[in-house]
C-alpha atoms as a PDB file:
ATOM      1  CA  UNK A   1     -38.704  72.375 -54.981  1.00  0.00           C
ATOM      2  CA  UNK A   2     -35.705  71.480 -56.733  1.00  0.00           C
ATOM      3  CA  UNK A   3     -33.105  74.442 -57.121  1.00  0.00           C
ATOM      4  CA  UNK A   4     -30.746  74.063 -60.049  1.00  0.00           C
ATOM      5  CA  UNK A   5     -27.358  75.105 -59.035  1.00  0.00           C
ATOM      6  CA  UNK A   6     -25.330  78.032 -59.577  1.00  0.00           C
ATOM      7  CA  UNK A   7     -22.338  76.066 -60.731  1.00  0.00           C
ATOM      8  CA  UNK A   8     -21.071  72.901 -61.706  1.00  0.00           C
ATOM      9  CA  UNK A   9     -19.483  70.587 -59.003  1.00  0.00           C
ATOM     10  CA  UNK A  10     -16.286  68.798 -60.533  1.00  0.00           C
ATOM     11  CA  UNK A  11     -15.223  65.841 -58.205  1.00  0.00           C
ATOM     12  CA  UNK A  12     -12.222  66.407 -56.012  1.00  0.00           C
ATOM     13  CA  UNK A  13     -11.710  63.525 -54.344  1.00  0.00           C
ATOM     14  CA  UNK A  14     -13.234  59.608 -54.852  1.00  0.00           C
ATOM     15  CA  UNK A  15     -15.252  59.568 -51.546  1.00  0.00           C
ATOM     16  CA  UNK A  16     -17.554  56.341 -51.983  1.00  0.00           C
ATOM     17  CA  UNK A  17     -19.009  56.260 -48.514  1.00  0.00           C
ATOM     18  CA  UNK A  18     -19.501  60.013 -47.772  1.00  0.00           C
ATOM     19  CA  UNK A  19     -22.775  59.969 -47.934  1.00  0.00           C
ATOM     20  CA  UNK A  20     -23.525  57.297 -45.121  1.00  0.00           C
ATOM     21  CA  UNK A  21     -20.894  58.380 -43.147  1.00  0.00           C
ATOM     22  CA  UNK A  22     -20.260  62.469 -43.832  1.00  0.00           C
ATOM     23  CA  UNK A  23     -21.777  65.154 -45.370  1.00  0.00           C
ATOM     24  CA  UNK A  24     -25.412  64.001 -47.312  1.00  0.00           C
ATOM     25  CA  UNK A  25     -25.031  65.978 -50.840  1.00  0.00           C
ATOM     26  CA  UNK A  26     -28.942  67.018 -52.589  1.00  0.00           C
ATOM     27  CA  UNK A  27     -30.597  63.567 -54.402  1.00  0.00           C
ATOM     28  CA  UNK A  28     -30.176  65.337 -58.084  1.00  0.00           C
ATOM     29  CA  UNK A  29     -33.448  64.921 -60.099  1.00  0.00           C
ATOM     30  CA  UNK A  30     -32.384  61.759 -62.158  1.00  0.00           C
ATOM     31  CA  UNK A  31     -32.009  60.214 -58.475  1.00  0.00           C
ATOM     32  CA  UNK A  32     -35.275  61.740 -57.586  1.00  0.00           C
ATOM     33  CA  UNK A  33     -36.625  60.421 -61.146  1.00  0.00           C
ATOM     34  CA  UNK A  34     -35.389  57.059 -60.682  1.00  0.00           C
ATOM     35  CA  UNK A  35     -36.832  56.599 -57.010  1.00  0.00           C
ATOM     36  CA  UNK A  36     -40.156  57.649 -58.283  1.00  0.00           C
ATOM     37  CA  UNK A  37     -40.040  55.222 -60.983  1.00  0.00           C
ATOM     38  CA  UNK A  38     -38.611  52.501 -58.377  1.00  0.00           C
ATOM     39  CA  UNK A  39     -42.320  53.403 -56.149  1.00  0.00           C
ATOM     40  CA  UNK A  40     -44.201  53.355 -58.947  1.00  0.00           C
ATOM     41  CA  UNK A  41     -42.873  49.945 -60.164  1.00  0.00           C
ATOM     42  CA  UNK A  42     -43.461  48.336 -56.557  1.00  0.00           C
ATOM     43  CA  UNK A  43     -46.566  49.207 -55.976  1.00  0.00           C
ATOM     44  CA  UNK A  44     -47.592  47.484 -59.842  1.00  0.00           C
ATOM     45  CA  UNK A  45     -45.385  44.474 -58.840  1.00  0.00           C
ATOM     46  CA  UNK A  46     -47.205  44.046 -55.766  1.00  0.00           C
ATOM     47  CA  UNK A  47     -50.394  44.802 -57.187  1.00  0.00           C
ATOM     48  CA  UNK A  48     -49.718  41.658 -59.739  1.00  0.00           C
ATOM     49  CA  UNK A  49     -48.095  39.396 -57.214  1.00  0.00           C
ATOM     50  CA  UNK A  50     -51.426  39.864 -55.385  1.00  0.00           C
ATOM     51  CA  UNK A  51     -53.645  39.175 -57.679  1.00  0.00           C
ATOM     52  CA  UNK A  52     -51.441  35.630 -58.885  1.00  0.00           C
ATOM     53  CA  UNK A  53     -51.668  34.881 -55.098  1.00  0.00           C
ATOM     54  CA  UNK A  54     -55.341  34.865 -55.327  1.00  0.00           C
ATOM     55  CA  UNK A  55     -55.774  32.503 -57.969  1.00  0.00           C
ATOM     56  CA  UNK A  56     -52.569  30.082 -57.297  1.00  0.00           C
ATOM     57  CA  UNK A  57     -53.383  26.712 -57.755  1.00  0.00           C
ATOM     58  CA  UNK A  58     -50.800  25.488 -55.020  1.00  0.00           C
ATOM     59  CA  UNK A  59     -50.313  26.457 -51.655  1.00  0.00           C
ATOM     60  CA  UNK A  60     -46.568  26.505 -51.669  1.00  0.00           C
ATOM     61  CA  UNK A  61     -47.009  29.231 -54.561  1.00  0.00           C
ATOM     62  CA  UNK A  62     -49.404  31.081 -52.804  1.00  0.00           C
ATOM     63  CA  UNK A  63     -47.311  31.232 -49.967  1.00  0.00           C
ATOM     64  CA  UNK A  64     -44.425  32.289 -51.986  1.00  0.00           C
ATOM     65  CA  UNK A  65     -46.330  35.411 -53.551  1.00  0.00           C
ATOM     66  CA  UNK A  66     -47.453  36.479 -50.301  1.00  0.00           C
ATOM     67  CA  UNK A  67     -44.323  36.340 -48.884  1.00  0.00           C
ATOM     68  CA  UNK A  68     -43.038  38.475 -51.682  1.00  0.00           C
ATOM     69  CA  UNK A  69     -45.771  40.888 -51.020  1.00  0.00           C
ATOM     70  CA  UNK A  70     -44.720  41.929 -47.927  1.00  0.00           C
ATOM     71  CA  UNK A  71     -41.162  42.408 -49.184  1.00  0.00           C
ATOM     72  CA  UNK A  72     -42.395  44.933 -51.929  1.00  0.00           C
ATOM     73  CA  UNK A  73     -44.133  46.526 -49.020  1.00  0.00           C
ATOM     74  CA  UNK A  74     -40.908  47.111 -47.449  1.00  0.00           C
ATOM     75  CA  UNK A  75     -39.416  48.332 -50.581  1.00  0.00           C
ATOM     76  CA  UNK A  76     -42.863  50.733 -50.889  1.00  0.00           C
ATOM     77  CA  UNK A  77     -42.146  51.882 -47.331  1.00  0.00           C
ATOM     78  CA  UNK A  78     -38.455  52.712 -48.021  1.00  0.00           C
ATOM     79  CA  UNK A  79     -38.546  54.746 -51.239  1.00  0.00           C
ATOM     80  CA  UNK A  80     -41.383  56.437 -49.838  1.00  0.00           C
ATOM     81  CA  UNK A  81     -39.778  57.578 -46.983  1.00  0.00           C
ATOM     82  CA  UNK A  82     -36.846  59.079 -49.301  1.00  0.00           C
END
């Protein structure tokens, strides 16, 4: 559940790195709508890279695609584990 919040949070400070190395502020829904989008665009881009691997004519490309495949599995893994 997302809660809105009860008032608006001005920046203090310019604090780049706080997040991997302090306090972890709320992902605010454009984050959340953009990771969604990110999943939802790997999993199509693997689905296609796939299929091309299935019919490539050479087995350098088909290599290449597969290869790629398990990198957009990685990238499925990580933004569904956010």
């Amino acid at each position: 559940m997302i809660v809105p919040p009860d008032r608006p949070d001005f920046v203090q400070h310019e604090h780049f790195l706080e997040g991997w190395f302090g306090d972890q502020r709320p992902l605010s829904t454009i984050e959340i709508a953009d990771i969604y989008f990110n999943l939802k665009k790997s999993i199509f881009a693997k689905a296609v890279t796939l299929a091309f691997s299935q019919i490539a004519p050479s087995e350098n490309v088909r290599k290449f695609l597969i290869e790629a495949v398990q990198v957009k599995n990685k990238y499925i893994t990580e933004f569904h584990e956010v």
